[in-house]
N, C-alpha and C. Protein backbone atom coordinates (compact mmCIF):
# COMPACT_ATOMS: atom_id res chain seq x y z
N UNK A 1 -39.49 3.55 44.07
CA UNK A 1 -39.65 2.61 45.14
C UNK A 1 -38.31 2.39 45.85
N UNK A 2 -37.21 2.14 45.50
CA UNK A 2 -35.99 1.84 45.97
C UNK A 2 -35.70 3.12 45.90
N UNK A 3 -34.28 3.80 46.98
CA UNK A 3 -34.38 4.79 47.00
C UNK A 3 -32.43 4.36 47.46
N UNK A 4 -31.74 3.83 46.96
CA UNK A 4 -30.39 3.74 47.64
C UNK A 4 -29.91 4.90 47.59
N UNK A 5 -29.04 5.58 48.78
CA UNK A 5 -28.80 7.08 48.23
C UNK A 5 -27.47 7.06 49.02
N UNK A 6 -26.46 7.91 49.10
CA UNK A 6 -25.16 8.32 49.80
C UNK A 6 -25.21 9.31 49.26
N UNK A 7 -24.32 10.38 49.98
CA UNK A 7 -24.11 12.10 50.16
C UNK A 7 -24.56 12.24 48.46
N UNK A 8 -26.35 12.84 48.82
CA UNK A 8 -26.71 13.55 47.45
C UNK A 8 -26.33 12.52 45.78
N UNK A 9 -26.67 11.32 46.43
CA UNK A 9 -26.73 10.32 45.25
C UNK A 9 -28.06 9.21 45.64
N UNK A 10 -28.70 9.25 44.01
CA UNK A 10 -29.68 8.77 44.01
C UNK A 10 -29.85 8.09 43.19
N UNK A 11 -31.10 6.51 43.34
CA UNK A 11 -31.10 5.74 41.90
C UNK A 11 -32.51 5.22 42.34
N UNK A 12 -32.64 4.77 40.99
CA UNK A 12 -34.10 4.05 40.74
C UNK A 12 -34.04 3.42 39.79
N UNK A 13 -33.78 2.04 39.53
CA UNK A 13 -33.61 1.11 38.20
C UNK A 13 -34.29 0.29 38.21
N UNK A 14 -35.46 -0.03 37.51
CA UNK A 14 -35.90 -1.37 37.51
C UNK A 14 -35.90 -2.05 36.21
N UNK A 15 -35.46 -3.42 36.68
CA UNK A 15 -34.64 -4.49 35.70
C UNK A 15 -36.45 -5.30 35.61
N UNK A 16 -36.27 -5.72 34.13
CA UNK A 16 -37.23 -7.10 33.92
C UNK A 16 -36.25 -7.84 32.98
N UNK A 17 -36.09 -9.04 33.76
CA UNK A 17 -35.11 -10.30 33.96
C UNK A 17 -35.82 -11.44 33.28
N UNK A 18 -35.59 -11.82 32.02
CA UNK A 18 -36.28 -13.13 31.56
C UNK A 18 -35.19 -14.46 31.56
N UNK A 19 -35.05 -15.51 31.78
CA UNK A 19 -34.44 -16.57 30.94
C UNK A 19 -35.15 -17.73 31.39
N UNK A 20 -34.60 -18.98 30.99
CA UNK A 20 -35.32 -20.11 30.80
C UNK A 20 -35.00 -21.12 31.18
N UNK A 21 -35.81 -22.55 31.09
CA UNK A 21 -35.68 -23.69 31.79
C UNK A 21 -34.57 -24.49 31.05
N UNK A 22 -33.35 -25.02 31.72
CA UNK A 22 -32.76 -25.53 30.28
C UNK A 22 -33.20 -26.22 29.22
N UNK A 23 -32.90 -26.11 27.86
CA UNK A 23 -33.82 -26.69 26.95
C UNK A 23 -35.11 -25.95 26.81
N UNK A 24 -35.53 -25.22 27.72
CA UNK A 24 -37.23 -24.64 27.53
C UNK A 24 -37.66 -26.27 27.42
N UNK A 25 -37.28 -26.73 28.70
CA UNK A 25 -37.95 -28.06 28.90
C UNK A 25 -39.37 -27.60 29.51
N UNK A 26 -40.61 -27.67 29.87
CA UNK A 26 -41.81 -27.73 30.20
C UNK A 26 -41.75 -28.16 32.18
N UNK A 27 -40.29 -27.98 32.80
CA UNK A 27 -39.74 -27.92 34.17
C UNK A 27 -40.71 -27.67 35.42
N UNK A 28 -41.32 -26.36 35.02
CA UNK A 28 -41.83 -25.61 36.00
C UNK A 28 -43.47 -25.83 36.03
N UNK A 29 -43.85 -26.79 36.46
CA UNK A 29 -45.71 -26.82 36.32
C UNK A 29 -46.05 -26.01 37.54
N UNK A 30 -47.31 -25.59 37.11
CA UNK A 30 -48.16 -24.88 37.95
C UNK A 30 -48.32 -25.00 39.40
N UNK A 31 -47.74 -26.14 39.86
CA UNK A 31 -47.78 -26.93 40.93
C UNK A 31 -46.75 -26.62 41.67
N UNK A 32 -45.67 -25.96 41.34
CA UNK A 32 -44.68 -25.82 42.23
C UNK A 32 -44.39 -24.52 41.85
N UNK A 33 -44.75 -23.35 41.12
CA UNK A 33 -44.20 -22.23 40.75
C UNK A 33 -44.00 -21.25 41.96
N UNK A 34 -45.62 -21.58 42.58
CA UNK A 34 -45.45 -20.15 43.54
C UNK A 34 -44.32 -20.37 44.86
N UNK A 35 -44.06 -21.86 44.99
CA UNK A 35 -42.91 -21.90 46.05
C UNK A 35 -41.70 -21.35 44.80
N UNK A 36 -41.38 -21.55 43.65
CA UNK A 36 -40.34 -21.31 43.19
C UNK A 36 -40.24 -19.25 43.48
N UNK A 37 -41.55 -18.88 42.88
CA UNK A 37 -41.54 -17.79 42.80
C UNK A 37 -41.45 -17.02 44.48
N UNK A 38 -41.88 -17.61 45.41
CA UNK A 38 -41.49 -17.19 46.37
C UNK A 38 -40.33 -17.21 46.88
N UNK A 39 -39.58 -18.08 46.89
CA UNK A 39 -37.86 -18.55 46.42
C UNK A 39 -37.15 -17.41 46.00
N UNK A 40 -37.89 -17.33 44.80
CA UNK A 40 -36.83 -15.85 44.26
C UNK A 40 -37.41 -14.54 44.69
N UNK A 41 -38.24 -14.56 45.24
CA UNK A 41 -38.42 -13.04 45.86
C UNK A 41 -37.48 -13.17 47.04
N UNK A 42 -37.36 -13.92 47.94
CA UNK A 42 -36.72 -14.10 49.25
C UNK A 42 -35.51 -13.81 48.44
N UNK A 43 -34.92 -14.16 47.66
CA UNK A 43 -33.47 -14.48 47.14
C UNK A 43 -33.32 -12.75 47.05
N UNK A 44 -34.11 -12.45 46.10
CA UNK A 44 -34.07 -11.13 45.92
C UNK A 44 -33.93 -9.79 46.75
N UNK A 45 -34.80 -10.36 47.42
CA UNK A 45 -34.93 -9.18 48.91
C UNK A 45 -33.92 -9.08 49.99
N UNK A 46 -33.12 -10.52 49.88
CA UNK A 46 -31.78 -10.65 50.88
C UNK A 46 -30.66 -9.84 50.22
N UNK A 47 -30.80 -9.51 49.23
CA UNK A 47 -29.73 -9.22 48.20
C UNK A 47 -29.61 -7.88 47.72
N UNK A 48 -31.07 -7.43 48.74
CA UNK A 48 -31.00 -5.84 48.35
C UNK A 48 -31.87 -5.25 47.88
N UNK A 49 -31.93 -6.09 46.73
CA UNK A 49 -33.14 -5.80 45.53
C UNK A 49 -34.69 -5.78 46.25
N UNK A 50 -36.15 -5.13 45.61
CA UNK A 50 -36.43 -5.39 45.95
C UNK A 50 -37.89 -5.93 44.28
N UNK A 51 -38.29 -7.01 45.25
CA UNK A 51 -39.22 -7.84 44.10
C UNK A 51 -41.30 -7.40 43.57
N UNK A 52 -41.31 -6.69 42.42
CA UNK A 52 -41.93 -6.47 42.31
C UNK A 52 -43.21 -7.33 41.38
N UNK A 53 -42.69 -8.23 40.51
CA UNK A 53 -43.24 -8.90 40.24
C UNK A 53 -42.77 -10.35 39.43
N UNK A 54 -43.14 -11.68 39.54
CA UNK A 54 -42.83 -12.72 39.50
C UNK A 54 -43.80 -13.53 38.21
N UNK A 55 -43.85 -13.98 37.03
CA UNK A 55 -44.46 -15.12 36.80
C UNK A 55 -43.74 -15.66 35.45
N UNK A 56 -44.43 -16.25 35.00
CA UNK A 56 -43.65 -17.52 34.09
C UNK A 56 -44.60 -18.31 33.76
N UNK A 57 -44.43 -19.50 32.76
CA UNK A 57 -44.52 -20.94 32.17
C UNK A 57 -44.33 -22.00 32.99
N UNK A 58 -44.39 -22.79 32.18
CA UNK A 58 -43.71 -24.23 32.41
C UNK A 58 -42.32 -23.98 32.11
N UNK A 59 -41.63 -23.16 31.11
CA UNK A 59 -40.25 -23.13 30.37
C UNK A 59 -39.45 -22.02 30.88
N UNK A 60 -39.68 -20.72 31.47
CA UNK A 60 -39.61 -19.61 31.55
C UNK A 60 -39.99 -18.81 32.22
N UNK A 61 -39.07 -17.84 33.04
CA UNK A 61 -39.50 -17.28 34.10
C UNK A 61 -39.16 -15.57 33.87
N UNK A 62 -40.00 -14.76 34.11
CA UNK A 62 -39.63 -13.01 34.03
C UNK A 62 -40.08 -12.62 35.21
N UNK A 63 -39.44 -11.94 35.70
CA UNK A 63 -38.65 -11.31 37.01
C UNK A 63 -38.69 -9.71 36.61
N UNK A 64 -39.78 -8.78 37.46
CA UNK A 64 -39.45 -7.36 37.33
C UNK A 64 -38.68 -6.80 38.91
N UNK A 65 -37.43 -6.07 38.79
CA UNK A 65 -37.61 -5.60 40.82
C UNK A 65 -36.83 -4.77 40.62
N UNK A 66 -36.71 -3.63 41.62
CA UNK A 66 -36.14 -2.60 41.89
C UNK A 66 -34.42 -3.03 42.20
N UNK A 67 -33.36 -2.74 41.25
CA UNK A 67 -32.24 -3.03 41.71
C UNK A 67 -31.32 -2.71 42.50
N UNK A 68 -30.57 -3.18 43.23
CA UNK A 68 -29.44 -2.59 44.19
C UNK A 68 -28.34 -2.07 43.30
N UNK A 69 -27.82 -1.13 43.17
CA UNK A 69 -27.06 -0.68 42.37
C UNK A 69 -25.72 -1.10 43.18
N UNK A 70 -25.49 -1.65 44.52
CA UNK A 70 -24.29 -1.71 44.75
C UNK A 70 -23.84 -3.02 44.36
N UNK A 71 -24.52 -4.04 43.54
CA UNK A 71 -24.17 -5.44 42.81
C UNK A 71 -24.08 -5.05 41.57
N UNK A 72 -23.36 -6.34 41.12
CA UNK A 72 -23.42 -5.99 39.79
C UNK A 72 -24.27 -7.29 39.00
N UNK A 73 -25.15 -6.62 38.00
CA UNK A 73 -26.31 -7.20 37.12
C UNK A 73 -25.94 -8.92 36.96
N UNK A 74 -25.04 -9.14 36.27
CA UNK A 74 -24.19 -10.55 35.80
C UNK A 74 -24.34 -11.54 37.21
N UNK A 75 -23.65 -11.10 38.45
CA UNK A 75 -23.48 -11.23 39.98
C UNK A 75 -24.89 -11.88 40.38
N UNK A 76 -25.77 -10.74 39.97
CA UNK A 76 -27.52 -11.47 40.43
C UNK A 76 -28.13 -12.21 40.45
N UNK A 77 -27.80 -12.25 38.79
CA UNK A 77 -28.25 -13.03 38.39
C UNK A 77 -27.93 -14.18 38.44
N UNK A 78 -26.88 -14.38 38.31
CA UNK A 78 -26.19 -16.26 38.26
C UNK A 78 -26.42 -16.72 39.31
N UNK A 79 -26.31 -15.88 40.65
CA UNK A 79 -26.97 -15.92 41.78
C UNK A 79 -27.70 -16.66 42.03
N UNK A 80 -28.51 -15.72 41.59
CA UNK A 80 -30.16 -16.30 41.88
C UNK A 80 -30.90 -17.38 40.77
N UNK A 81 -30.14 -17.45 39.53
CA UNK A 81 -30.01 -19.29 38.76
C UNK A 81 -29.72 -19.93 39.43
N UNK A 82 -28.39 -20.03 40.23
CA UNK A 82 -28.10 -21.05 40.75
C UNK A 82 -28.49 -21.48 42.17
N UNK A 83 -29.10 -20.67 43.43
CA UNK A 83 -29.61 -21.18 44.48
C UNK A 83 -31.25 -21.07 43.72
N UNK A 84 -32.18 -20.91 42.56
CA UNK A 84 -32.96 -21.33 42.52
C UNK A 84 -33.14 -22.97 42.12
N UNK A 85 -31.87 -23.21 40.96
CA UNK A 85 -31.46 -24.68 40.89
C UNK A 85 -31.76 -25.44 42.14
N UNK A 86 -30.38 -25.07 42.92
CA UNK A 86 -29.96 -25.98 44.01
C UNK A 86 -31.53 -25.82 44.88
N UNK A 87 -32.39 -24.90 45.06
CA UNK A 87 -33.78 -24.76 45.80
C UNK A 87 -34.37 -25.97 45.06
N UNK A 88 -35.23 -25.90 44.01
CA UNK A 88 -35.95 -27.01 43.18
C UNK A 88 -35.43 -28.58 43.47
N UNK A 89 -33.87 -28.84 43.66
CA UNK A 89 -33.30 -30.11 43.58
C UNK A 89 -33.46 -30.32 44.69
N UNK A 90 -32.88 -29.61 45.63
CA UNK A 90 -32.57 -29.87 47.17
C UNK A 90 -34.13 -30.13 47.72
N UNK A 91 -35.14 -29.59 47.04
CA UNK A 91 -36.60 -29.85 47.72
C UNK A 91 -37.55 -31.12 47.16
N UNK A 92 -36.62 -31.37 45.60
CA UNK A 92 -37.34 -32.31 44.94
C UNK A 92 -38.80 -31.80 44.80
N UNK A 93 -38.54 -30.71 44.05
CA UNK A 93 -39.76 -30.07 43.62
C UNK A 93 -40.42 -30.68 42.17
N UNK A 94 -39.54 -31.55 41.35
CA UNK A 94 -39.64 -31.96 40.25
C UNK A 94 -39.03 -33.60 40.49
N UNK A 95 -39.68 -34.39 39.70
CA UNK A 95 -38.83 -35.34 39.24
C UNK A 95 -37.56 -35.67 38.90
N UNK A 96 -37.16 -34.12 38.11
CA UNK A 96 -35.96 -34.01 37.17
C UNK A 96 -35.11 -33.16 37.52
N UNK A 97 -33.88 -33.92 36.84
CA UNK A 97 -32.86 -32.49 37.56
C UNK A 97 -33.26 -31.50 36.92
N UNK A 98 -33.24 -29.87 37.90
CA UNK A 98 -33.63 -28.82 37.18
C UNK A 98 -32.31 -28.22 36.84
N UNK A 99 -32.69 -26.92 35.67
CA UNK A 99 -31.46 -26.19 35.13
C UNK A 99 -31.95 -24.80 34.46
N UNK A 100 -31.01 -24.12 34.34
CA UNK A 100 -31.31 -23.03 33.52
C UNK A 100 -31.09 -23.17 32.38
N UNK A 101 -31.78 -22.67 31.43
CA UNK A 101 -30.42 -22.78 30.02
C UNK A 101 -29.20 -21.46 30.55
N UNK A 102 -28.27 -21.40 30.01
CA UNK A 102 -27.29 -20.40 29.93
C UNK A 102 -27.95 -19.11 29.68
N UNK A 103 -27.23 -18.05 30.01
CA UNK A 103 -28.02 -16.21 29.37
C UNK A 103 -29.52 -15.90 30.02
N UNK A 104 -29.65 -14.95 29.98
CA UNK A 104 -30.86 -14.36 30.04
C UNK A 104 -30.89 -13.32 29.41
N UNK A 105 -32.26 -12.53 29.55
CA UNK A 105 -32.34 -11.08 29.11
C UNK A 105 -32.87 -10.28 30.45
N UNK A 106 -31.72 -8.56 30.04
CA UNK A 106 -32.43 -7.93 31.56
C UNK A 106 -32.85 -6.43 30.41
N UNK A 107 -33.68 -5.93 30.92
CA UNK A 107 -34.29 -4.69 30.33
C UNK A 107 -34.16 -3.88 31.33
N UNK A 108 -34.48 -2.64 31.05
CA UNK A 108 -34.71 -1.57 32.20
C UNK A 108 -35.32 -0.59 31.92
N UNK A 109 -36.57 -0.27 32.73
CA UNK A 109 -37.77 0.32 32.74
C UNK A 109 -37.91 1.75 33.35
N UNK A 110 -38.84 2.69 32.96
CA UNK A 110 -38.98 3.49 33.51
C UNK A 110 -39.73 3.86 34.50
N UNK A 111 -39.91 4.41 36.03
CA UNK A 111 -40.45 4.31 36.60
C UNK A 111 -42.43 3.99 36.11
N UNK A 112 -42.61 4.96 35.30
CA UNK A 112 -43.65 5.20 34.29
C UNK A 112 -44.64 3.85 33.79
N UNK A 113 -43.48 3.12 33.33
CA UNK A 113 -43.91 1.69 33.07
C UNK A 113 -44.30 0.11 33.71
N UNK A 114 -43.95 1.02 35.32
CA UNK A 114 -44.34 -0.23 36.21
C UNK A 114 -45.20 -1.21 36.11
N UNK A 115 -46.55 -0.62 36.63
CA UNK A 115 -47.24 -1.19 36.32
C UNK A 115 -48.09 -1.93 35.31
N UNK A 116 -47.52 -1.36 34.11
CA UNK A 116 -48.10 -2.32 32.69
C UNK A 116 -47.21 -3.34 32.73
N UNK A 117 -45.74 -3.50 33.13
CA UNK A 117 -44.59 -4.56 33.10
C UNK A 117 -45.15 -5.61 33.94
N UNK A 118 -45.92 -4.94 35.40
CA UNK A 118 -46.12 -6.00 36.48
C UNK A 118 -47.62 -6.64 35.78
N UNK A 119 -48.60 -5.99 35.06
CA UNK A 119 -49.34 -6.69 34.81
C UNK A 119 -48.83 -7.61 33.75
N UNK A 120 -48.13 -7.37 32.75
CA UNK A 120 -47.65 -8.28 31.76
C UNK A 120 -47.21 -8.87 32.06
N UNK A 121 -46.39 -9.30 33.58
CA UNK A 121 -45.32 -10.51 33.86
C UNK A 121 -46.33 -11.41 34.38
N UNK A 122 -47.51 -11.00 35.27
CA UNK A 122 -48.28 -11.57 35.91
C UNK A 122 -49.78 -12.11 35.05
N UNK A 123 -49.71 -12.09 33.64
CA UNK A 123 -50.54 -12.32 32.73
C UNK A 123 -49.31 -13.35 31.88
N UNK A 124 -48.63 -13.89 32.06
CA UNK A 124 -47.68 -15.00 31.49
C UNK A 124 -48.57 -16.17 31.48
N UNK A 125 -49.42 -16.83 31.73
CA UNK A 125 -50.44 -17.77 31.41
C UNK A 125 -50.86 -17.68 30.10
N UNK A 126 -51.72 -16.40 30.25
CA UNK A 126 -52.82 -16.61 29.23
C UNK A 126 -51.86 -15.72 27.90
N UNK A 127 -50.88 -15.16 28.45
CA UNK A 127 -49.94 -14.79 27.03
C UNK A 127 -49.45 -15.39 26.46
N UNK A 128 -48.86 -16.99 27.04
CA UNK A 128 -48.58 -17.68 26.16
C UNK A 128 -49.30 -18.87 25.71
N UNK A 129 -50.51 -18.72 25.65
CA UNK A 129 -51.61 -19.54 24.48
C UNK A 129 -51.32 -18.42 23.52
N UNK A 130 -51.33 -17.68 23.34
CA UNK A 130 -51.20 -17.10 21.83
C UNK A 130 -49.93 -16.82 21.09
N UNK A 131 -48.43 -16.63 22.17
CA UNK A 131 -47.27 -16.92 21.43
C UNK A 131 -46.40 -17.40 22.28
N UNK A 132 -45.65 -18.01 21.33
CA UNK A 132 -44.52 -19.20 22.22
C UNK A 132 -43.70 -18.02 22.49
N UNK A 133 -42.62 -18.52 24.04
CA UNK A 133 -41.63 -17.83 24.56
C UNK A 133 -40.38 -17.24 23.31
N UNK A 134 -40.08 -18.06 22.23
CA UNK A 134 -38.87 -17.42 21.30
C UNK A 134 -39.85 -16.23 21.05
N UNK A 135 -41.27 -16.78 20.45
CA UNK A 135 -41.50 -14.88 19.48
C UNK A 135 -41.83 -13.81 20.58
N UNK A 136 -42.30 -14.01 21.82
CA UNK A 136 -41.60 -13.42 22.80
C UNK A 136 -40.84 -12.83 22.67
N UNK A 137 -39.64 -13.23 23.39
CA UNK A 137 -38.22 -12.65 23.62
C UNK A 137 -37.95 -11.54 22.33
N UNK A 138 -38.23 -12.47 20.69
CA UNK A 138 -38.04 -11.77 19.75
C UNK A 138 -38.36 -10.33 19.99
N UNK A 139 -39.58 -10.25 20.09
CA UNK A 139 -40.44 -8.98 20.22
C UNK A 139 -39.58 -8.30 21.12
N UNK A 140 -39.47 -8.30 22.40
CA UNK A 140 -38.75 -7.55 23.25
C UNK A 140 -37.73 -7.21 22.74
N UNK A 141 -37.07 -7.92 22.21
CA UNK A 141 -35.65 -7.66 21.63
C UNK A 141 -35.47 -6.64 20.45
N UNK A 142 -36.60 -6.76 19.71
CA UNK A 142 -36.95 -5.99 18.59
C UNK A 142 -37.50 -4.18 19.24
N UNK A 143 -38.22 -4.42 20.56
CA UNK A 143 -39.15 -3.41 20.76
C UNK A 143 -37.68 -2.43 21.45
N UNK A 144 -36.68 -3.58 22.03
CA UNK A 144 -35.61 -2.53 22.72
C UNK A 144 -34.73 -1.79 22.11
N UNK A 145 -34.83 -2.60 20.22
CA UNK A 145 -34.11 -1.94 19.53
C UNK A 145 -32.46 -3.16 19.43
N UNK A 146 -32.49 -4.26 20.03
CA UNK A 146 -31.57 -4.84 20.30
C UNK A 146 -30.85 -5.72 19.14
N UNK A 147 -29.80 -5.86 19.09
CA UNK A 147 -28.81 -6.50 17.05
C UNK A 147 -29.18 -7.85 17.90
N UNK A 148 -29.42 -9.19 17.46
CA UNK A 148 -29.20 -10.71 17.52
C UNK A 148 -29.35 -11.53 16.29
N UNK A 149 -29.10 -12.14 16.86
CA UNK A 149 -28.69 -13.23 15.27
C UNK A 149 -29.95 -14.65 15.93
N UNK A 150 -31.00 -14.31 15.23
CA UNK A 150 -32.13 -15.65 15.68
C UNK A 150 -31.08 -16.94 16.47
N UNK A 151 -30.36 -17.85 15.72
CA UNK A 151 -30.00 -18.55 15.35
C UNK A 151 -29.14 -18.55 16.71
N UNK A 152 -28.95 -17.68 17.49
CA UNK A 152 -28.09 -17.75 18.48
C UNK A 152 -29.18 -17.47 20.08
N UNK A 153 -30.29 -17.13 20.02
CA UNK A 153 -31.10 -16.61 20.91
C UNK A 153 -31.06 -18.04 22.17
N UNK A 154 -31.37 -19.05 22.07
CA UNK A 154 -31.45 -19.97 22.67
C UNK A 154 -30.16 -21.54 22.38
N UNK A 155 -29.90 -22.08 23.61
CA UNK A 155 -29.11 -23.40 23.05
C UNK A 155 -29.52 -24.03 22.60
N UNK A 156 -28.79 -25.12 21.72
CA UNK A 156 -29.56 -26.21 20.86
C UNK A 156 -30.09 -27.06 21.77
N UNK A 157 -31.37 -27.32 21.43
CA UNK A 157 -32.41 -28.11 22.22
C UNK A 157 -32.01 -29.60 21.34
């Protein structure tokens, strides 16, 4: 899908971007997501990137999109934490001040796997009646092959 190229250079990366509400406070109700999630596609698409799929919780948000390789990953992201913050506050989309927790997780996919990623991000409802966001993440983390120490995965709530 993305195709950035200069003299006989080519890329195709797509990132799936998870992190969370600070605390995995219960932040994000149903009621305001799709302006949030529209938020970060705009954010996304100004930035280069382009946004393939969006959904989340109340606690937690995963993000799949084609990346700009001329940013760098860290850059994006804090990015796009922090004018989604300042979006939610500045609109009084919530009662409460909103936040991220600190960190996220970014993966990277093979073209191959698109579409099972976009249906899985966009099935975040009914995936999590059957497991909470930590055994989540766990899993991913486990399936990527990735070293963590439980005990460090999230801040103290």
């Amino acid at each position: 899908m993305l195709n950035l190229h200069m003299a006989n250079t080519f890329s195709q990366i797509y990132l799936h971007v998870v992190f969370a509400v600070k605390n995995r406070e219960a932040l994000l109700p149903a009621t305001i997501r799709s302006r949030v999630y529209a938020y970060i596609s705009t954010f996304l698409h100004d930035a280069g990137n382009i946004p393939l799929a969006i959904g989340g919780t109340d606690d937690h948000v995963h993000i799949l999109f084609a990346y700009n390789i001329n940013t760098r990953i860290p850059d994006v992201i804090r990015e796009l934490k922090s004018n989604v913050s300042r979006f939610v506050n500045d609109n009084n989309l919530i009662a409460y001040k909103f936040e991220w927790q600190r960190g996220y997780g970014a993966f990277s996919y093979s073209h191959s796997h698109i579409e099972a990623v976009k249906r899985y991000i966009r099935n975040q409802t009914e995936h999590h009646k059957q497991i909470s966001f930590k055994d989540e993440l766990v899993h991913i983390l486990e399936c990527f092959g990735m070293d963590f120490d439980e005990r460090y995965l999230f801040d103290e709530v």
